[in-house]
C-alpha atoms as a PDB file:
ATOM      1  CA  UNK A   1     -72.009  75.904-163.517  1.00  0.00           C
ATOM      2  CA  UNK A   2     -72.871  75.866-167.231  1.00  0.00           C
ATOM      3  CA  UNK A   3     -72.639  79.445-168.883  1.00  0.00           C
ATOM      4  CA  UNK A   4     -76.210  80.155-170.212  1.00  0.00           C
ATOM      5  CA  UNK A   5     -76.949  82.362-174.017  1.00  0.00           C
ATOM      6  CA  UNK A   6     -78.658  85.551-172.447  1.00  0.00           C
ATOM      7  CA  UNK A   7     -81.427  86.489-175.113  1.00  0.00           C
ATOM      8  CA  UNK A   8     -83.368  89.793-175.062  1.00  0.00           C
ATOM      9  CA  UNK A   9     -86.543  89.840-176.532  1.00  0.00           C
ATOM     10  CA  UNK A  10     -87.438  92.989-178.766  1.00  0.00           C
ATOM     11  CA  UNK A  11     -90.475  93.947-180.423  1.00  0.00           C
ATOM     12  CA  UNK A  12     -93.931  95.439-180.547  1.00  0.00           C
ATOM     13  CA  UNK A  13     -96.266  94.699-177.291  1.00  0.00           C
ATOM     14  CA  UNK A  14     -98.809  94.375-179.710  1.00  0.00           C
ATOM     15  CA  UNK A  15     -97.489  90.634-180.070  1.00  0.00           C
ATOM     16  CA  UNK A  16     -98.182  89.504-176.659  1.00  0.00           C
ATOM     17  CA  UNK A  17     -98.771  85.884-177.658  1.00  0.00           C
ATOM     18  CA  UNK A  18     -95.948  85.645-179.589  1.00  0.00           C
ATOM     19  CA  UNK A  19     -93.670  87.309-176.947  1.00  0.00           C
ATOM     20  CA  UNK A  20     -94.694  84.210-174.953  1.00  0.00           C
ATOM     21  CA  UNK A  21     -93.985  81.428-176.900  1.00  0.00           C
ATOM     22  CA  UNK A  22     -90.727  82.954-178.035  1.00  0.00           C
ATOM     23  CA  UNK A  23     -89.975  82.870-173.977  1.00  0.00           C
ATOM     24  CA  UNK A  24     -90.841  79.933-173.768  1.00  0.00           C
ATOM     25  CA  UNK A  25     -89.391  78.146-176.904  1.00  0.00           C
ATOM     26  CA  UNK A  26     -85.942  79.641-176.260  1.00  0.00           C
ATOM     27  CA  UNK A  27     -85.950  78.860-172.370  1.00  0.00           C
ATOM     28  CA  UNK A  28     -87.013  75.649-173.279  1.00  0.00           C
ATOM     29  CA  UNK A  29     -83.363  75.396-175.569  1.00  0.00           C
ATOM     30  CA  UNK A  30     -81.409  76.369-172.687  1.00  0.00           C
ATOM     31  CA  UNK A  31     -81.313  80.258-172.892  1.00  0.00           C
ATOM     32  CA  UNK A  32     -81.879  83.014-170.559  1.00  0.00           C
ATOM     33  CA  UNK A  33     -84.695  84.992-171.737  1.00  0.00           C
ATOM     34  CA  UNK A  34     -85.171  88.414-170.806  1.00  0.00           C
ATOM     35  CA  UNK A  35     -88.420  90.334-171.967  1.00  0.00           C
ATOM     36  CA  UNK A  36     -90.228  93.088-171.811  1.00  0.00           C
ATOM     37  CA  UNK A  37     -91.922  94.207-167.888  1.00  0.00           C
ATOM     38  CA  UNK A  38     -95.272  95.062-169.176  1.00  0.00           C
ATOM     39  CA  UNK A  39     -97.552  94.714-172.805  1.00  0.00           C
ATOM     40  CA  UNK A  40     -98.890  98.826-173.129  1.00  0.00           C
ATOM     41  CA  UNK A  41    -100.435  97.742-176.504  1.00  0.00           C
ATOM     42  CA  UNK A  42    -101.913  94.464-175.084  1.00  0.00           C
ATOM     43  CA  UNK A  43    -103.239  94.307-172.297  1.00  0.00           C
ATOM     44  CA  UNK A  44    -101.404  96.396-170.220  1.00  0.00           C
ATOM     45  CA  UNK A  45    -102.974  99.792-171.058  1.00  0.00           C
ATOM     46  CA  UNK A  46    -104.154 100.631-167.669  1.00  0.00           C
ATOM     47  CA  UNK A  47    -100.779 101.928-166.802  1.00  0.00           C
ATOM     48  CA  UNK A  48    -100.901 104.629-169.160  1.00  0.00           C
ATOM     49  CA  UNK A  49    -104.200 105.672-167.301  1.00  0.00           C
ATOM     50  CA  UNK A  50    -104.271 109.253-165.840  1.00  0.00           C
ATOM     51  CA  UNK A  51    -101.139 109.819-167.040  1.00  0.00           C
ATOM     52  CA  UNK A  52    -100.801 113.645-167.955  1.00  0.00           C
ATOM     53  CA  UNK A  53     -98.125 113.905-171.635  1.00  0.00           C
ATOM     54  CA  UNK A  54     -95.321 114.820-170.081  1.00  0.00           C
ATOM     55  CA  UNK A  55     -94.976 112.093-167.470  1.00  0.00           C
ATOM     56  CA  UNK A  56     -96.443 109.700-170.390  1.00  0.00           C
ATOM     57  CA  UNK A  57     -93.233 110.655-172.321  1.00  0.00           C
ATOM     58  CA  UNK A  58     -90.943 110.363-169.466  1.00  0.00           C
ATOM     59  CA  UNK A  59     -92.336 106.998-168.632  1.00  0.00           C
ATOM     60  CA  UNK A  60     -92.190 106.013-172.242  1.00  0.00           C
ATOM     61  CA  UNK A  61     -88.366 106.567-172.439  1.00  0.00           C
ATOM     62  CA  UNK A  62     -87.670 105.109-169.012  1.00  0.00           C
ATOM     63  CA  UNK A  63     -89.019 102.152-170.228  1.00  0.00           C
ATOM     64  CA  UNK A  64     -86.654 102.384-173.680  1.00  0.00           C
ATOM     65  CA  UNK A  65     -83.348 102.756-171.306  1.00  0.00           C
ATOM     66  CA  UNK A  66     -84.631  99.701-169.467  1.00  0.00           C
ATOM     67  CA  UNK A  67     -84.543  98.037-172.356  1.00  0.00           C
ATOM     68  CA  UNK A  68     -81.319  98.912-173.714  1.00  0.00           C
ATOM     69  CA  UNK A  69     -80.030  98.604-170.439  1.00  0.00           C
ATOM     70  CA  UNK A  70     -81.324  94.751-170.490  1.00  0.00           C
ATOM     71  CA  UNK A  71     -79.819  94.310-174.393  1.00  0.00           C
ATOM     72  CA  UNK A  72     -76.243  95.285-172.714  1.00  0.00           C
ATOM     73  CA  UNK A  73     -76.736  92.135-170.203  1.00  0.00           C
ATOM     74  CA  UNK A  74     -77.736  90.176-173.453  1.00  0.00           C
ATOM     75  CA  UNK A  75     -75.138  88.105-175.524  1.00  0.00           C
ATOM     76  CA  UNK A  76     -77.933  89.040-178.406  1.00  0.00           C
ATOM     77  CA  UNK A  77     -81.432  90.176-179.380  1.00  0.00           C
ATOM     78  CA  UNK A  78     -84.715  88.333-180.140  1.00  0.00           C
ATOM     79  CA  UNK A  79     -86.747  90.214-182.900  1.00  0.00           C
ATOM     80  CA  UNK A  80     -90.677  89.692-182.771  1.00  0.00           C
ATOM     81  CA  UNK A  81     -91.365  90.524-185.886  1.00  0.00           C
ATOM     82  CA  UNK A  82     -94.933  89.245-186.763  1.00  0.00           C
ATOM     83  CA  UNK A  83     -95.744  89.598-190.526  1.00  0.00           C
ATOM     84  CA  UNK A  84     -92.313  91.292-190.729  1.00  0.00           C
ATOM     85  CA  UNK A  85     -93.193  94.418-188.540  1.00  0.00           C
ATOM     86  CA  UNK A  86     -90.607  96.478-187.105  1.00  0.00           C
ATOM     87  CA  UNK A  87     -91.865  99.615-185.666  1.00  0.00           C
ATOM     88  CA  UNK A  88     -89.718 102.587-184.519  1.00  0.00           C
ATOM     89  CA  UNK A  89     -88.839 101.594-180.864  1.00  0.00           C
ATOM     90  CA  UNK A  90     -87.443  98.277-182.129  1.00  0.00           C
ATOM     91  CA  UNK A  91     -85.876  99.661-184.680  1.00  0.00           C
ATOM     92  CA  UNK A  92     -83.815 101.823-182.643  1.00  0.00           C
ATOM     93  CA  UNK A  93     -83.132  98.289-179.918  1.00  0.00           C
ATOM     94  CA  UNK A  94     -81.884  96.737-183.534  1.00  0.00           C
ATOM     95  CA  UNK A  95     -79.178  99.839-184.044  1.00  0.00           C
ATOM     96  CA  UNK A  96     -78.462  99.882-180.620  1.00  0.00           C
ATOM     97  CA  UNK A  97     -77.642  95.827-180.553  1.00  0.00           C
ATOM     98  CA  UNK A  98     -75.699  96.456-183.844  1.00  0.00           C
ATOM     99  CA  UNK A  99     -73.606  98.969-182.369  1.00  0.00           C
ATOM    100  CA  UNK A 100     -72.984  96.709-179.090  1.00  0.00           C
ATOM    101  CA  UNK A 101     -72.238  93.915-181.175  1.00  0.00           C
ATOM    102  CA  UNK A 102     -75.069  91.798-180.050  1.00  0.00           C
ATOM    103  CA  UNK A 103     -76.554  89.232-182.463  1.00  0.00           C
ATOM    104  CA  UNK A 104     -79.303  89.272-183.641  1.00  0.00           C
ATOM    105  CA  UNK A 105     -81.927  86.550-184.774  1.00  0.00           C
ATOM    106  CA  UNK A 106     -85.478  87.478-186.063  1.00  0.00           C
ATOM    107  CA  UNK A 107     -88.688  85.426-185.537  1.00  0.00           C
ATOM    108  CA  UNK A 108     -89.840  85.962-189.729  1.00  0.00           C
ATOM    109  CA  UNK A 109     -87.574  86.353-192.287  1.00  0.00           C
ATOM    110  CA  UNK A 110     -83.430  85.413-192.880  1.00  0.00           C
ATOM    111  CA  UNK A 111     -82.212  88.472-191.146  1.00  0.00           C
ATOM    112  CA  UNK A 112     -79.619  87.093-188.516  1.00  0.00           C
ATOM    113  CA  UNK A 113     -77.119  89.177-187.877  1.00  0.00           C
ATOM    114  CA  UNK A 114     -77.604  92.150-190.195  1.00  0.00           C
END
């Protein structure tokens, strides 16, 4: 069987759309796309409902260490990076691909493999 890229996709959930088309433009070149498991800033707010700030904030970082843990299955990293944004959670996915030696290709912009 043919070895597959593994691609991680990283960015705000505020992109939802593009998140998708990403998916399905880099299955679609013969890559194994991993994303995110839910959209908290589009569409999936509900699960943050009733949530008191401490479970909020362990929830919140569960969901980082998932997401590292999914960039160290990844041969490289995805960045979503409508109109160039980059907010603090990807940021730290970026370092943490840079220090794993992933590569790493951005949706706007020249930045592969800073």
């Amino acid at each position: 069987m043919k070895k597959y890229n593994v691609i991680t996709l990283c960015g705000s959930t505020r992109f939802k759309d593009e998140f998708m088309q990403a998916q399905k433009e880099l299955t679609l070149k013969g890559n194994i796309v991993i994303s995110v498991g839910l959209f908290g800033h589009s569409g999936d707010s509900e699960v943050w409902e009733g949530m008191d700030e401490g479970t909020l904030t362990k929830t919140k970082q569960m969901l980082d260490d998932i997401h590292k843990a999914k960039i160290d299955m990844s041969d490289e990293i995805f960045v979503i990076n409508v109109g160039g944004y980059i907010g603090e959670s990807t940021k730290s996915e970026i370092e943490y691909a840079k220090a794993h030696n992933k590569k790493i290709t951005y949706l706007e912009g020249d930045k592969v493999n800073e």
